[in-house]
PDB file of N, CA and C in Angstrom:
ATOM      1  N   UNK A   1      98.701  88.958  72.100  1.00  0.00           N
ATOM      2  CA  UNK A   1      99.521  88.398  73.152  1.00  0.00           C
ATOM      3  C   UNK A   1      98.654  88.193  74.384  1.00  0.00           C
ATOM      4  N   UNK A   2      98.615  87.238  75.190  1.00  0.00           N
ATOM      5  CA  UNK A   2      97.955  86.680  76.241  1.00  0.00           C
ATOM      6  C   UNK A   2      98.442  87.370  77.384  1.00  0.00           C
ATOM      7  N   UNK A   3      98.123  88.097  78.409  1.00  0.00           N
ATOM      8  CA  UNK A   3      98.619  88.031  79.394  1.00  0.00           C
ATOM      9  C   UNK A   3      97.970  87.246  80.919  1.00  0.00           C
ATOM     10  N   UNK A   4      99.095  87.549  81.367  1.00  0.00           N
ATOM     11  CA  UNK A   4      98.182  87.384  82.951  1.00  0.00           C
ATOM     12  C   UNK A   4      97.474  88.028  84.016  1.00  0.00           C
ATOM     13  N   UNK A   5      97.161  87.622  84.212  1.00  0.00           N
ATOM     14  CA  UNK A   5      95.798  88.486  85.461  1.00  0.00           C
ATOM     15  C   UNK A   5      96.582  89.411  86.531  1.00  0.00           C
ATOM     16  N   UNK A   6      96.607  90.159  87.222  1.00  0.00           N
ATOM     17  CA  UNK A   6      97.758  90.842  88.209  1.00  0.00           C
ATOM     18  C   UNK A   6      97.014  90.654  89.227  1.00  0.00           C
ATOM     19  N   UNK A   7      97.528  89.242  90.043  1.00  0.00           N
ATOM     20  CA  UNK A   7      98.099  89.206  91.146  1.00  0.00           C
ATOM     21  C   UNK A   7      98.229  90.191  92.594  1.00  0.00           C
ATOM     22  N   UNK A   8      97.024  90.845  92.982  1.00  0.00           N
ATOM     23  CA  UNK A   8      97.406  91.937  93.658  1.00  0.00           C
ATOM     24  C   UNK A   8      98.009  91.570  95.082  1.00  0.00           C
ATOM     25  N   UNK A   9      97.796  90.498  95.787  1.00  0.00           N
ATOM     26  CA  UNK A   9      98.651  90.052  96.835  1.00  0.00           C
ATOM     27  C   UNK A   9     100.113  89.884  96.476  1.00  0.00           C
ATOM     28  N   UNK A  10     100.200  88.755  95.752  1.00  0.00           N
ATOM     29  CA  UNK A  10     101.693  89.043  95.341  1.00  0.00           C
ATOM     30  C   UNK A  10     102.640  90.141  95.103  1.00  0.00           C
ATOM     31  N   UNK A  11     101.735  90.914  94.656  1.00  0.00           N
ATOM     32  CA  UNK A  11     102.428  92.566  94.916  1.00  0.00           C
ATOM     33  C   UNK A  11     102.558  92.774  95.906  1.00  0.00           C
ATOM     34  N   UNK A  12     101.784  92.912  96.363  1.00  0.00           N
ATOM     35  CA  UNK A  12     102.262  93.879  97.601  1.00  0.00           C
ATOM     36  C   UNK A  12     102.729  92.716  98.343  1.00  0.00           C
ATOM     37  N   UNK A  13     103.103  91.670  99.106  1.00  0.00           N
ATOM     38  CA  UNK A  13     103.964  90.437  99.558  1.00  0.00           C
ATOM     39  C   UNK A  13     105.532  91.633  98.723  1.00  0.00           C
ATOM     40  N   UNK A  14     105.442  90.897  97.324  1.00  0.00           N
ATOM     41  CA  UNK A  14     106.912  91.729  96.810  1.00  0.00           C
ATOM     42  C   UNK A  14     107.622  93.141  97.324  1.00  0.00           C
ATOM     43  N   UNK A  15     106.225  93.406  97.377  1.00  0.00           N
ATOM     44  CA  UNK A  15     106.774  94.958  97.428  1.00  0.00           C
ATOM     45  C   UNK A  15     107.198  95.536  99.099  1.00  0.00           C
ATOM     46  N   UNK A  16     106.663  94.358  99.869  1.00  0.00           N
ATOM     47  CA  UNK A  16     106.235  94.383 101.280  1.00  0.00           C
ATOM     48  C   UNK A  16     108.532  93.812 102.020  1.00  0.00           C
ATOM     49  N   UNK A  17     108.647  92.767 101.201  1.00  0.00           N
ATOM     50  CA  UNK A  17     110.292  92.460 101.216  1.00  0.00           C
ATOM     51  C   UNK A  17     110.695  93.277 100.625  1.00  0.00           C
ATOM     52  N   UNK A  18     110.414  93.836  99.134  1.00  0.00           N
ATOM     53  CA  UNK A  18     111.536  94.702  98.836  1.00  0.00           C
ATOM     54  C   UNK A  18     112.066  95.697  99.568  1.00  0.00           C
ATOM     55  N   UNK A  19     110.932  96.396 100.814  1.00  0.00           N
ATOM     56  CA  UNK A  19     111.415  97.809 101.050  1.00  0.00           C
ATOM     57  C   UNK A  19     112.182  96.848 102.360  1.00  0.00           C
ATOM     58  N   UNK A  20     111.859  95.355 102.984  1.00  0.00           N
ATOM     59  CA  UNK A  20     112.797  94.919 104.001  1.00  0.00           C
ATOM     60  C   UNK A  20     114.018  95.004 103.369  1.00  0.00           C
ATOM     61  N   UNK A  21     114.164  94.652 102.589  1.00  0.00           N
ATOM     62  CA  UNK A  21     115.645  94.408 102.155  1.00  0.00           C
ATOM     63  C   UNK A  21     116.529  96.139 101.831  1.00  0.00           C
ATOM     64  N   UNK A  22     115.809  96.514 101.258  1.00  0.00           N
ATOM     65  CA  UNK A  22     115.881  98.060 101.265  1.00  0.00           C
ATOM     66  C   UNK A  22     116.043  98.741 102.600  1.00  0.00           C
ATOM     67  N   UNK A  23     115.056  98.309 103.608  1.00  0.00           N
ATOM     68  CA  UNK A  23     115.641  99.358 104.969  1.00  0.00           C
ATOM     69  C   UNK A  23     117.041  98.378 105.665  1.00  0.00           C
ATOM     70  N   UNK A  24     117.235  96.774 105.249  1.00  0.00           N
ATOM     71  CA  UNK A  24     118.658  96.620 105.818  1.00  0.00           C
ATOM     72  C   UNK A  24     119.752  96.869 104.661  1.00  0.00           C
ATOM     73  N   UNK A  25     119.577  97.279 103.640  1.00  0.00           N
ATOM     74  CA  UNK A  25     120.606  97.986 102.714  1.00  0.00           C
ATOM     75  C   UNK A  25     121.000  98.873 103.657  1.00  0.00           C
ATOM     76  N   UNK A  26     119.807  99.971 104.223  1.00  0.00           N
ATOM     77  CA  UNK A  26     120.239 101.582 104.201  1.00  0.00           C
ATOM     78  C   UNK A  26     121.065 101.460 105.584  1.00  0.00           C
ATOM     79  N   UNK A  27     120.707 100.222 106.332  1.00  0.00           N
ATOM     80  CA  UNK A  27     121.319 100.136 107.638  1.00  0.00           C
ATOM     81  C   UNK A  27     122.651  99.662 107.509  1.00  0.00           C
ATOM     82  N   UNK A  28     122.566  98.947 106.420  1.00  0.00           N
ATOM     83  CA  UNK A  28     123.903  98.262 106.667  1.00  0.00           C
ATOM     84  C   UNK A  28     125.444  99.077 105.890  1.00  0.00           C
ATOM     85  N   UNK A  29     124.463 100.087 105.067  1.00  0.00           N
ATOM     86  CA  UNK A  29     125.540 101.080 104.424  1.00  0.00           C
ATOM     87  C   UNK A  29     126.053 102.103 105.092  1.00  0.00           C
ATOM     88  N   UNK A  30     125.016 102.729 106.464  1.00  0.00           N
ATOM     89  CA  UNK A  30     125.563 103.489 107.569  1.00  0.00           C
ATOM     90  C   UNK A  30     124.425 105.146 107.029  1.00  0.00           C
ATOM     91  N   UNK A  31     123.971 104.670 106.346  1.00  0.00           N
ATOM     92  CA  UNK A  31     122.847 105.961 105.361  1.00  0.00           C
ATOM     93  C   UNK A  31     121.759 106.497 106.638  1.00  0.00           C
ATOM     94  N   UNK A  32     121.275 105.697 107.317  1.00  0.00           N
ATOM     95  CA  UNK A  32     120.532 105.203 108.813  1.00  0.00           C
ATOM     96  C   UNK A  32     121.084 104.641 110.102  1.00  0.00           C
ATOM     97  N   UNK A  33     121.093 104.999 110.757  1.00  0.00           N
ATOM     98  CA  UNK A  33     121.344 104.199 111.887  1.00  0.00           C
ATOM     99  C   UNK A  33     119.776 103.483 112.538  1.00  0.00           C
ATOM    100  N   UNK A  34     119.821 102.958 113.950  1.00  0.00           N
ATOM    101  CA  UNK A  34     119.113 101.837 114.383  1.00  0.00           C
ATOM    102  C   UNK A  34     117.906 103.093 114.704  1.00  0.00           C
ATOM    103  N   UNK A  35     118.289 104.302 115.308  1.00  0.00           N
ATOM    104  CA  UNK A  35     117.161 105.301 115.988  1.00  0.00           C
ATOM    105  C   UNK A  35     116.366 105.820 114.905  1.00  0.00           C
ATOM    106  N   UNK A  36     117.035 106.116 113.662  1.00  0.00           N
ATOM    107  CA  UNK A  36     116.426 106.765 112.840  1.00  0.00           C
ATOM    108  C   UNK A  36     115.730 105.430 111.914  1.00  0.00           C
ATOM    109  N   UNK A  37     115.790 104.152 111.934  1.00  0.00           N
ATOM    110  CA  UNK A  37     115.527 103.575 110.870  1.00  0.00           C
ATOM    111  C   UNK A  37     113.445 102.649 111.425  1.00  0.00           C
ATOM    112  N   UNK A  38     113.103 103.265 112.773  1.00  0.00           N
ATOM    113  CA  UNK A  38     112.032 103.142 113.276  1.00  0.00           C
ATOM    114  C   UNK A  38     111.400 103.272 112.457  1.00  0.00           C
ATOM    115  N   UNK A  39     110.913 104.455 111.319  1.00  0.00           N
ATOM    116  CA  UNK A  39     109.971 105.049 110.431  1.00  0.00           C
ATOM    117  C   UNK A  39     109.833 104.152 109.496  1.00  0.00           C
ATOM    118  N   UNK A  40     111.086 103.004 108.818  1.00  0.00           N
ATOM    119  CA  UNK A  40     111.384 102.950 107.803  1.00  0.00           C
ATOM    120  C   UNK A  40     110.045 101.265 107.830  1.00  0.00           C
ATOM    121  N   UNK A  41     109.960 100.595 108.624  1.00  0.00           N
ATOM    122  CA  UNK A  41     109.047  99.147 108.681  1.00  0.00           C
ATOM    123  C   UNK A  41     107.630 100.031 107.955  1.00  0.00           C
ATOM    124  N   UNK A  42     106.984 100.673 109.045  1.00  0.00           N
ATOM    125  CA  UNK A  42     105.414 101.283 108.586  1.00  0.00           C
ATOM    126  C   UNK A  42     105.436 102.074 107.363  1.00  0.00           C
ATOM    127  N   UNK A  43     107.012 103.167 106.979  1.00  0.00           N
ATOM    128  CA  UNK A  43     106.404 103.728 105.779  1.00  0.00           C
ATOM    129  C   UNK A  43     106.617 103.051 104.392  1.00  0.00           C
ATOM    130  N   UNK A  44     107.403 101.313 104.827  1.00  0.00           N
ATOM    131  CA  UNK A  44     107.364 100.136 103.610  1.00  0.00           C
ATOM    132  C   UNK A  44     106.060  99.871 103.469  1.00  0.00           C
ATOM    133  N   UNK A  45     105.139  99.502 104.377  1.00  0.00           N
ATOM    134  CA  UNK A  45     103.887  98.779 104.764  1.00  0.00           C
ATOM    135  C   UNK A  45     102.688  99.546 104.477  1.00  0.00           C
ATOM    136  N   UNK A  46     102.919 101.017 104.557  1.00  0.00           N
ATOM    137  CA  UNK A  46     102.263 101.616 103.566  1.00  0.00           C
ATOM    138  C   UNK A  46     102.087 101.730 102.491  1.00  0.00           C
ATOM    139  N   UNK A  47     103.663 101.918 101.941  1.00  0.00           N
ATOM    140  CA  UNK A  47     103.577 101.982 100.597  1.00  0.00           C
ATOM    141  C   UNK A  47     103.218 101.219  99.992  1.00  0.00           C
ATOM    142  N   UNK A  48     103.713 100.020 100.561  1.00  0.00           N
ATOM    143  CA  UNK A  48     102.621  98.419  99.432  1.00  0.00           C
ATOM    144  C   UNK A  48     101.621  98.612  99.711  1.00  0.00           C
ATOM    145  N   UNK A  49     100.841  98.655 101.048  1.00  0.00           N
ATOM    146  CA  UNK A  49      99.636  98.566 100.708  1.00  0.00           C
ATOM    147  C   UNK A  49      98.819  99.931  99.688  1.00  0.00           C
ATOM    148  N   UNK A  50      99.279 100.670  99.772  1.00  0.00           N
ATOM    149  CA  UNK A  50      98.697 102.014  99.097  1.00  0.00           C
ATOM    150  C   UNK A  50      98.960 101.605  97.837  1.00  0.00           C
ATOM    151  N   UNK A  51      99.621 100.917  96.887  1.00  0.00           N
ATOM    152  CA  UNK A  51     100.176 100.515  96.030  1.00  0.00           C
ATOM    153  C   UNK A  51      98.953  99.075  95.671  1.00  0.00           C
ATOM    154  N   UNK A  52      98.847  98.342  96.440  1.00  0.00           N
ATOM    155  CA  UNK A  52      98.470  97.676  95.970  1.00  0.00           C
ATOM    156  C   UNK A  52      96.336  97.733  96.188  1.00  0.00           C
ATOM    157  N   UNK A  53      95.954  98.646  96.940  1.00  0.00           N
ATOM    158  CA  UNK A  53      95.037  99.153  96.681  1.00  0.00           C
ATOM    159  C   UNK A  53      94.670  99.970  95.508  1.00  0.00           C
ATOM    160  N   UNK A  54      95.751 100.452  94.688  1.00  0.00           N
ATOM    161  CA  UNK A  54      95.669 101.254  93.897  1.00  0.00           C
ATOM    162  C   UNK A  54      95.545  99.973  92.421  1.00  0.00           C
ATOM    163  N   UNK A  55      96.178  98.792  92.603  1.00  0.00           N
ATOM    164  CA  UNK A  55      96.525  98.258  91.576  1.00  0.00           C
ATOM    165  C   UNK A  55      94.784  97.426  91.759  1.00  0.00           C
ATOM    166  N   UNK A  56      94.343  97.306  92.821  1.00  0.00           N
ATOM    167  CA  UNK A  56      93.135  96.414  92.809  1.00  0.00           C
ATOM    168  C   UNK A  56      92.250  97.010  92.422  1.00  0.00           C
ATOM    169  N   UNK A  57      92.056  98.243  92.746  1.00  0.00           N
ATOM    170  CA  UNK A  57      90.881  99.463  92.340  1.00  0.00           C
ATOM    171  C   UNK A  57      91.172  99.572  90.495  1.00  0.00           C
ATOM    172  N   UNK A  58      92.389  99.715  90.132  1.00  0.00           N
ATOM    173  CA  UNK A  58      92.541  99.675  88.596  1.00  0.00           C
ATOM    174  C   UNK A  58      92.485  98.686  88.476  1.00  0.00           C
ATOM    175  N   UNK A  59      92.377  97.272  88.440  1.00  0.00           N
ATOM    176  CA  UNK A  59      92.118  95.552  87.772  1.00  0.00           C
ATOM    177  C   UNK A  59      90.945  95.533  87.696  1.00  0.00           C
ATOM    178  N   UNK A  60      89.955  96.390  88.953  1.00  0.00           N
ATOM    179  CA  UNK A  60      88.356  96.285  89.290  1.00  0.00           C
ATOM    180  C   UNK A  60      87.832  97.304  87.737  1.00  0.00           C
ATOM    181  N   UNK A  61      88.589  98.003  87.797  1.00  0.00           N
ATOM    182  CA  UNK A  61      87.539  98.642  86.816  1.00  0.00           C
ATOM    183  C   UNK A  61      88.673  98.687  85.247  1.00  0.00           C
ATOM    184  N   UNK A  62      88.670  97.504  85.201  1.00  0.00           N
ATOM    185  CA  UNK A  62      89.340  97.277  83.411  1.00  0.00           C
ATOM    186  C   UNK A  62      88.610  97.615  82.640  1.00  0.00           C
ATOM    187  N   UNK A  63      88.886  97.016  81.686  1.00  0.00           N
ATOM    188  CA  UNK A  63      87.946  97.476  80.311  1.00  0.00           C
ATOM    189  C   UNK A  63      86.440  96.591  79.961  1.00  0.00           C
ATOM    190  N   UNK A  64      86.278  95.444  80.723  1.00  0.00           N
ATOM    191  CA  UNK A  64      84.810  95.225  81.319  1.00  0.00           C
ATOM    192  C   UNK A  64      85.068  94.251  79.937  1.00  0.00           C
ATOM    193  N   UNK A  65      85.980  93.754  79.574  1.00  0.00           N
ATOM    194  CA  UNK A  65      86.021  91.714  78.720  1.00  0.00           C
ATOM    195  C   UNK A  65      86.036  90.926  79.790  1.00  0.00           C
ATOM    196  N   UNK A  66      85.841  89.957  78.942  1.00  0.00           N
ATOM    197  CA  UNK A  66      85.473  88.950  79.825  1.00  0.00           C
ATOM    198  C   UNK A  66      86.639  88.041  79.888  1.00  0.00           C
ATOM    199  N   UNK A  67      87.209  87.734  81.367  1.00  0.00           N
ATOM    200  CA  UNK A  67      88.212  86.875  81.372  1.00  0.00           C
ATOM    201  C   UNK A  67      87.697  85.366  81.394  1.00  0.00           C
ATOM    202  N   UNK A  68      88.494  85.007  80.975  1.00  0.00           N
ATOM    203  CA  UNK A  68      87.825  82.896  80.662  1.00  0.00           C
ATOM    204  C   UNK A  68      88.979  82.067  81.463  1.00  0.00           C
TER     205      UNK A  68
END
Protein backbone atom coordinates (compact mmCIF):
# COMPACT_ATOMS: atom_id res chain seq x y z
CA UNK A 1 0.00 0.00 0.00
CA UNK A 2 1.37 3.48 -0.97
CA UNK A 3 1.24 6.03 1.41
CA UNK A 4 1.78 9.61 1.83
CA UNK A 5 4.52 11.64 3.09
CA UNK A 6 3.31 13.48 6.57
CA UNK A 7 2.84 16.78 6.06
CA UNK A 8 4.28 18.28 9.21
CA UNK A 9 2.89 21.90 8.75
CA UNK A 10 -0.40 20.80 8.05
CA UNK A 11 -0.39 19.26 11.33
CA UNK A 12 0.25 21.38 13.34
CA UNK A 13 -2.01 24.34 11.17
CA UNK A 14 -4.80 21.31 12.17
CA UNK A 15 -3.92 20.86 15.31
CA UNK A 16 -3.25 24.70 15.86
CA UNK A 17 -7.62 25.24 14.99
CA UNK A 18 -8.52 22.27 16.59
CA UNK A 19 -7.57 23.37 20.13
CA UNK A 20 -9.33 27.09 18.70
CA UNK A 21 -12.35 25.50 18.30
CA UNK A 22 -11.85 23.48 21.44
CA UNK A 23 -11.07 26.57 23.74
CA UNK A 24 -14.54 28.25 22.17
CA UNK A 25 -16.36 24.86 22.90
CA UNK A 26 -15.12 25.12 26.60
CA UNK A 27 -16.24 28.83 26.59
CA UNK A 28 -19.23 28.51 25.14
CA UNK A 29 -20.38 25.48 27.41
CA UNK A 30 -19.66 27.68 30.62
CA UNK A 31 -16.64 24.80 31.59
CA UNK A 32 -14.30 28.32 31.45
CA UNK A 33 -15.09 31.55 31.67
CA UNK A 34 -13.25 34.68 29.77
CA UNK A 35 -10.49 35.09 33.02
CA UNK A 36 -9.68 31.64 33.22
CA UNK A 37 -9.63 30.80 29.46
CA UNK A 38 -6.15 33.23 29.02
CA UNK A 39 -3.93 29.92 29.41
CA UNK A 40 -5.95 28.11 26.98
CA UNK A 41 -4.43 30.17 23.21
CA UNK A 42 -0.44 29.40 24.33
CA UNK A 43 -1.08 25.95 25.93
CA UNK A 44 -2.94 25.05 22.15
CA UNK A 45 0.23 26.59 20.47
CA UNK A 46 2.34 24.54 22.35
CA UNK A 47 0.93 21.61 22.05
CA UNK A 48 1.01 21.66 18.18
CA UNK A 49 4.04 22.82 18.04
CA UNK A 50 5.58 20.19 20.50
CA UNK A 51 3.60 17.77 18.49
CA UNK A 52 4.65 18.63 15.47
CA UNK A 53 8.36 18.83 16.27
CA UNK A 54 8.00 15.52 17.48
CA UNK A 55 6.35 14.28 14.19
CA UNK A 56 9.35 16.05 12.10
CA UNK A 57 12.17 14.63 14.25
CA UNK A 58 10.33 11.01 13.65
CA UNK A 59 9.79 11.56 9.50
CA UNK A 60 13.72 12.77 9.79
CA UNK A 61 14.85 9.67 11.01
CA UNK A 62 12.56 6.88 9.09
CA UNK A 63 13.74 3.89 7.98
CA UNK A 64 16.38 5.57 5.51
CA UNK A 65 14.26 4.24 1.73
CA UNK A 66 14.27 6.17 -0.59
CA UNK A 67 11.27 8.30 -1.40
CA UNK A 68 10.74 8.90 -5.38
Amino acid sequence: MKTHPLNVSYLVVGLVFLGLAGSWALREAGVVDLAESAWLLPATLVAAGTIGLAAFAARGSGSGTDVR
